[in-house]
Protein backbone atom coordinates (compact mmCIF):
# COMPACT_ATOMS: atom_id res chain seq x y z
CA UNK A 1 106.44 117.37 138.00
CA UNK A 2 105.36 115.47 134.72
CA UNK A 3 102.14 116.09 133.86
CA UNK A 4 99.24 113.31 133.27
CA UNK A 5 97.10 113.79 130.39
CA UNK A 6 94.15 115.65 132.55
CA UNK A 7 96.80 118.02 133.15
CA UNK A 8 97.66 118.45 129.40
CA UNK A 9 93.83 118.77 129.19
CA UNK A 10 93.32 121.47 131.43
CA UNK A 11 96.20 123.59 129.58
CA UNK A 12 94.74 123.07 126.21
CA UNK A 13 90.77 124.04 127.61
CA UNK A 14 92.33 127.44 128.29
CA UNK A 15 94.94 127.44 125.46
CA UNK A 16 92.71 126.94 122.59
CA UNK A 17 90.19 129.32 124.20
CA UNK A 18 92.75 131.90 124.47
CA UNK A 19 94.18 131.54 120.38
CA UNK A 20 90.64 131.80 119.50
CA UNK A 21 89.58 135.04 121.19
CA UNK A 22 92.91 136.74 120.50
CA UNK A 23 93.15 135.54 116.76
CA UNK A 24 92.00 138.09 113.71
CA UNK A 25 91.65 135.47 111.30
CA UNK A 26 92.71 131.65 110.61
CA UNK A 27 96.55 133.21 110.31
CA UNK A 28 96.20 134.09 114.15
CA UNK A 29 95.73 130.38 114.78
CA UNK A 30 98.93 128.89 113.76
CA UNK A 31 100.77 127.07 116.44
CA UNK A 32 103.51 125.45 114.86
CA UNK A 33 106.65 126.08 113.64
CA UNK A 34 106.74 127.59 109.84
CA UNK A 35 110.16 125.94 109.31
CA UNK A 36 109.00 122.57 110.50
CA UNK A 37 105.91 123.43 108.18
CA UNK A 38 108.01 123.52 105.15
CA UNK A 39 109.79 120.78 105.65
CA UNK A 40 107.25 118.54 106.68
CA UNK A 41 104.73 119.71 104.55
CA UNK A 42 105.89 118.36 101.08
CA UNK A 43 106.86 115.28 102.93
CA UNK A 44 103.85 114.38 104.10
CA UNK A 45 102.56 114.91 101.02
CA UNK A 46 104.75 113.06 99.26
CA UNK A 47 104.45 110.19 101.43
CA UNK A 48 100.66 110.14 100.72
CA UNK A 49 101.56 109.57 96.85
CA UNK A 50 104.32 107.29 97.22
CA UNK A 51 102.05 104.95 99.29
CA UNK A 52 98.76 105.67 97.12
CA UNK A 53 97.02 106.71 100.46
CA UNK A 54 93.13 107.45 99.85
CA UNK A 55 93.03 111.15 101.22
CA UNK A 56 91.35 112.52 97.80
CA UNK A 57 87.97 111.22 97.50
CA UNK A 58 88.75 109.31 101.01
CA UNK A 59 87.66 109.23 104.87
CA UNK A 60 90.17 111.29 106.31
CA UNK A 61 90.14 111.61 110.25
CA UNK A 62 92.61 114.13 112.03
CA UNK A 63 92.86 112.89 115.81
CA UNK A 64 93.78 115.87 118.04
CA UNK A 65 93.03 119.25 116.06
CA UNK A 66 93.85 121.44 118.42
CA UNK A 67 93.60 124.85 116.27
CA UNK A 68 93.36 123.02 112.98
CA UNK A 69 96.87 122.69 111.65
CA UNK A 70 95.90 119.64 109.84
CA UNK A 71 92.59 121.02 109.04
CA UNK A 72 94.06 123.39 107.13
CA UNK A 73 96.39 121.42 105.28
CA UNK A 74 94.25 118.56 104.05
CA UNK A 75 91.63 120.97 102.87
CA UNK A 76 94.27 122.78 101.22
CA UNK A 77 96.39 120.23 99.53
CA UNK A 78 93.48 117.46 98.75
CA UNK A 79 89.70 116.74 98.72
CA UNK A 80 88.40 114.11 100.79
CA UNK A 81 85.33 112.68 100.41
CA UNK A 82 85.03 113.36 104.89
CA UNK A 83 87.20 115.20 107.00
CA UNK A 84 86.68 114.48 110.45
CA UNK A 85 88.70 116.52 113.16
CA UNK A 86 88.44 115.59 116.81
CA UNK A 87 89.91 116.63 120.16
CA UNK A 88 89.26 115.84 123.87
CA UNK A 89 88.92 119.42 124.50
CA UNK A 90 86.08 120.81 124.17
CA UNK A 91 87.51 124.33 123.39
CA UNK A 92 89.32 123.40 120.36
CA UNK A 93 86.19 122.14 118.93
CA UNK A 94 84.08 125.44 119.49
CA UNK A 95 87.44 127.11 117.47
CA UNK A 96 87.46 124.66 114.89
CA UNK A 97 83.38 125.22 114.26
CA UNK A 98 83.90 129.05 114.33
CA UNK A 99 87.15 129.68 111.86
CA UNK A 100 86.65 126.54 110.22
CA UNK A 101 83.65 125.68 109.26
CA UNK A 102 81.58 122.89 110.35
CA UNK A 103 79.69 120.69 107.87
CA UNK A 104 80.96 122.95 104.88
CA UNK A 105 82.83 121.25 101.89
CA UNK A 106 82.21 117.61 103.72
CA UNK A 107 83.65 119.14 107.21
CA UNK A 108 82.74 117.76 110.38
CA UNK A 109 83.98 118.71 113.70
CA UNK A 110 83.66 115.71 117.18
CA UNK A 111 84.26 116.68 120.59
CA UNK A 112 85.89 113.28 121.25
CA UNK A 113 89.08 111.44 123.80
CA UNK A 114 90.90 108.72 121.56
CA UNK A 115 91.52 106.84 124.77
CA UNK A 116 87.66 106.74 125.81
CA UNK A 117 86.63 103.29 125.74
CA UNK A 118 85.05 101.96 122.38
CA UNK A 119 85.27 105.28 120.39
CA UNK A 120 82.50 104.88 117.52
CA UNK A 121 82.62 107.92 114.96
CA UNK A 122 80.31 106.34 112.78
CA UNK A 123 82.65 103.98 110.50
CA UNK A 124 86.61 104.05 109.72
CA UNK A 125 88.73 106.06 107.84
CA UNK A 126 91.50 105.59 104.65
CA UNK A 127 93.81 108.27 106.22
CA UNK A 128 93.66 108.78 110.54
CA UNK A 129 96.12 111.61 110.95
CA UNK A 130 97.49 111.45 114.83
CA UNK A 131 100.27 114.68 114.83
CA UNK A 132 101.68 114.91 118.33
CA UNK A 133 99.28 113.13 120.35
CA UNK A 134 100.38 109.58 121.34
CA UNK A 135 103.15 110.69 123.47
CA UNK A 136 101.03 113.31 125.35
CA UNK A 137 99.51 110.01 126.74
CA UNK A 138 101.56 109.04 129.81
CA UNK A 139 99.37 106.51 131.66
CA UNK A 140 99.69 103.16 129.62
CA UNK A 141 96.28 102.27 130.46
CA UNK A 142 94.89 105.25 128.69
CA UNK A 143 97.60 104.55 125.96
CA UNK A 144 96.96 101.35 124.93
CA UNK A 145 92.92 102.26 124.69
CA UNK A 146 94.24 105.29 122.51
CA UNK A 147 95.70 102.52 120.14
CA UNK A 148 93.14 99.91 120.35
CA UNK A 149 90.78 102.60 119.64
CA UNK A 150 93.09 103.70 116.00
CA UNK A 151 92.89 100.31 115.19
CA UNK A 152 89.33 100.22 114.98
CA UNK A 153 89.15 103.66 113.46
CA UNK A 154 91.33 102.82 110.15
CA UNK A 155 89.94 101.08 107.60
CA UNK A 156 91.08 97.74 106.35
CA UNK A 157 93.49 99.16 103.46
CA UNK A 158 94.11 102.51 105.43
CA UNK A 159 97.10 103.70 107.50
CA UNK A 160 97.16 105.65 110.58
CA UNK A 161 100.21 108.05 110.44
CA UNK A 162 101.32 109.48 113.45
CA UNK A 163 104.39 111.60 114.36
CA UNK A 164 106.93 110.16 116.53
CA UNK A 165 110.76 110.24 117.81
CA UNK A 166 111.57 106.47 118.26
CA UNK A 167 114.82 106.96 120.54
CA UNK A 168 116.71 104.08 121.99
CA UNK A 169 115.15 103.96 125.13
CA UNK A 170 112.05 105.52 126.59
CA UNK A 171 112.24 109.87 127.57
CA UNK A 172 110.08 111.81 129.90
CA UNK A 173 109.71 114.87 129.61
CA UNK A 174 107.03 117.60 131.79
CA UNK A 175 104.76 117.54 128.51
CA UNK A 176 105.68 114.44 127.11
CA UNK A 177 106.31 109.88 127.63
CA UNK A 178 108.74 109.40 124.48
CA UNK A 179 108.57 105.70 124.24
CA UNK A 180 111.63 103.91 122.93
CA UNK A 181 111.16 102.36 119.38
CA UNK A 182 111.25 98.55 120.92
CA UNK A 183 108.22 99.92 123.16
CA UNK A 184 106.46 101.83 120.40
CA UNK A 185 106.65 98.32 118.14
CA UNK A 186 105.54 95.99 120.83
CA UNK A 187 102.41 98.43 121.78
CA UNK A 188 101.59 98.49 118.19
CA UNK A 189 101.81 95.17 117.54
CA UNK A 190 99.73 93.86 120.12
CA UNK A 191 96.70 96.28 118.94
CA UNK A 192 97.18 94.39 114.98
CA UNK A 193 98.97 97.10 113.91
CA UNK A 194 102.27 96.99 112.61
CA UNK A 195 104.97 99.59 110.88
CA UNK A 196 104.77 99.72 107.43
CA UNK A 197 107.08 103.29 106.43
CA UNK A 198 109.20 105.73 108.14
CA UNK A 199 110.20 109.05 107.36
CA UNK A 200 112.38 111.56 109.11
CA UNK A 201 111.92 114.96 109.18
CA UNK A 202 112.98 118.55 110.47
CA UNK A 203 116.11 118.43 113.03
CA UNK A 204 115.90 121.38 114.53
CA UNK A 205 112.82 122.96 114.02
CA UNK A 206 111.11 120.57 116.61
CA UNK A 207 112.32 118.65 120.22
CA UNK A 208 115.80 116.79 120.19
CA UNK A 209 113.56 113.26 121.17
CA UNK A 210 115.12 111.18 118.96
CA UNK A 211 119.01 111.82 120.53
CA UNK A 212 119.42 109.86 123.62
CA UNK A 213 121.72 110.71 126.08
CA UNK A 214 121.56 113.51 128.82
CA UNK A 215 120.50 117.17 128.08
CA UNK A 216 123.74 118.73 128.73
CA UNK A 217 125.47 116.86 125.72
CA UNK A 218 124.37 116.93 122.11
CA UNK A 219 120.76 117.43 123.52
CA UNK A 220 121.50 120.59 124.77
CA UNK A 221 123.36 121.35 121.76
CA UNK A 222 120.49 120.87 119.31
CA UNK A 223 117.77 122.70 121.66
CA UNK A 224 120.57 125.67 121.96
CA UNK A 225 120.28 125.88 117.88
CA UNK A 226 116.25 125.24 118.03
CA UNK A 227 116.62 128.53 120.78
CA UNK A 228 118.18 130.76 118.73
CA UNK A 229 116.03 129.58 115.57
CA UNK A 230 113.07 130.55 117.41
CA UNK A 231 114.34 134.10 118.60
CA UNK A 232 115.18 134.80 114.63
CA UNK A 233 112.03 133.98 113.55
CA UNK A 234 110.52 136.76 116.10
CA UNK A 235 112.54 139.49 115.67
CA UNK A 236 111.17 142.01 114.74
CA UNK A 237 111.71 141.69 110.63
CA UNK A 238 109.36 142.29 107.87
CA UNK A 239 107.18 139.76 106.10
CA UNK A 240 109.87 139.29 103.12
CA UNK A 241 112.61 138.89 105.51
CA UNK A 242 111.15 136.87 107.33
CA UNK A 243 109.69 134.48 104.85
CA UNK A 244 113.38 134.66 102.83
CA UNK A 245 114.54 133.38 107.00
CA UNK A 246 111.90 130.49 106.90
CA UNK A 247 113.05 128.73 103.54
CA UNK A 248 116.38 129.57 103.74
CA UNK A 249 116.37 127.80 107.75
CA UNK A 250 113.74 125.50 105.86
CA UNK A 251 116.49 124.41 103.32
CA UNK A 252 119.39 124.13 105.84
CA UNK A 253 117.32 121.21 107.70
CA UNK A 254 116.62 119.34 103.99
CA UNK A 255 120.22 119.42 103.36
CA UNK A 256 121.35 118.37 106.92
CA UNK A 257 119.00 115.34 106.45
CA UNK A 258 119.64 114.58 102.76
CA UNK A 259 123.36 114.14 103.77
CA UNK A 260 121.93 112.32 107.35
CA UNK A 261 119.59 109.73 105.53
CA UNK A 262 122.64 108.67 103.25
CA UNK A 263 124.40 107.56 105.93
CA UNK A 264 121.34 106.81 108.49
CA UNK A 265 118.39 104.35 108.49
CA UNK A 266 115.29 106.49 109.51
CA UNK A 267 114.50 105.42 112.43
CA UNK A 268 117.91 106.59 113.61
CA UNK A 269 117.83 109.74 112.17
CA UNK A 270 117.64 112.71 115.16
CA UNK A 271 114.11 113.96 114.19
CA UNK A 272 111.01 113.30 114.44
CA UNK A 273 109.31 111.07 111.93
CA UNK A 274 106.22 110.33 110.03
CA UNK A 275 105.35 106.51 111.13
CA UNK A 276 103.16 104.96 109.00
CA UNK A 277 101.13 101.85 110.42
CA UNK A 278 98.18 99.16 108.70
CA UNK A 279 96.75 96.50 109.80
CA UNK A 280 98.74 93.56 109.88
């Protein structure tokens, strides 16, 4: 049965709870893929200088935290003036405050829902980071709040970037509402908010979204490759093997979209993408 967003909540209470005990250090919180990391990584971070976004010496807000992904890479790769990580759950906060440091080098840490009605955090931001969130909204009530409330939240030159699939028509999934691109646009648009940049990344080192059609075509195709990415990555290798496994799979997906994006637009491409929005 698909799962409403309490549902998701209820998961992540325990989820986060559970990284935080078992972890040794901040490596034992990392919950993403570290292909998908190096790919998306330099993007992001190129898309941050192409578009002059303020995240040195700017209000930086990371929506969703979870076990600090983006934590870690903004304090990493710049110096904002703020950075701000919240989640509804009120067990990734605690984790964020004990491996990451509240209120140290201009870190602060909010248990707070983007779709509560009239979210104040106390001003707006140049850079609202919002990583595989929006489609773990389902109800469009709660959705719409969620982007009324970004809207507020980004400052009047920011951008909110979020990550999203924009397929042809709208996906459901247990964990996740995909909305279809027409669907994404019209919800933005009728918060002020409107698409400004789009950038694919990563094929196969995150969910097939972006390919319509049913899951025993070239859905099932690309999570078959995705499987047996996954099961590399945790055999049991050695730390030089397996980083040598992570940028050579890393440079496989760069190449596969280099020769993808000559011959797609972005939003077509089937991966997820950075989407870039201001206010219009």
């Amino acid at each position: 049965m698909p799962m409403t967003q309490h549902d998701i909540l209820t998961h992540y209470e325990k989820e986060w709870k559970n990284t935080s005990d078992a972890a040794d250090d901040t490596a034992g919180l990392r919950y993403s893929n570290p292909v998908e990391d190096a790919v998306l990584y330099p993007a992001y971070e190129r898309l941050i200088a192409d578009l002059n976004i303020k995240a040195d010496g700017g209000r930086v807000l990371d929506v969703g935290s979870g076990s600090g992904r983006w934590i870690r890479y903004f304090r990493q790769r710049f110096r904002p003036a703020l950075l701000m990580g919240i989640d509804y759950t009120a067990a990734s906060v605690q984790l964020l405050r004990k491996w990451h440091g509240d209120d140290a080098e201009a870190v602060e840490f909010r248990h707070a829902d983007i779709t509560q009605p009239g979210l104040d955090l106390g001003g707006t931001f140049d850079l609202v980071n919002v990583a595989n969130v929006l489609f773990h909204i389902p109800e469009p009530e709660l959705y719409a709040r969620a982007l009324e409330n970004l809207a507020a939240l980004v400052a009047p030159d920011g951008v909110i970037v979020t990550t999203e699939f924009l397929p042809r028509v709208t996906m459901r999934t247990e964990w996740m509402l995909v909305r279809s691109r027409y669907e994404f646009e019209a919800a933005v648009r009728s918060m002020g908010l409107e698409i400004c940049t789009i950038r694919g990344f990563g094929f196969f080192s995150n969910d097939p979204m972006g390919i319509d059609g049913p899951d025993h075509g070239l859905r099932k195709h690309f999570n078959k490759v995705r499987a047996g990415t996954t099961n590399l990555l945790n055999s049991q290798v050695n730390d030089q093997t397996r980083d040598f496994l992570v940028e050579f799979l890393a440079e496989i997906e760069r190449a596969v979209y280099g020769f993808a994006r000559e011959r797609l637009a972005e939003m077509d491409l089937p991966s997820q993408k950075l989407v870039v929005l201001r206010r219009s």
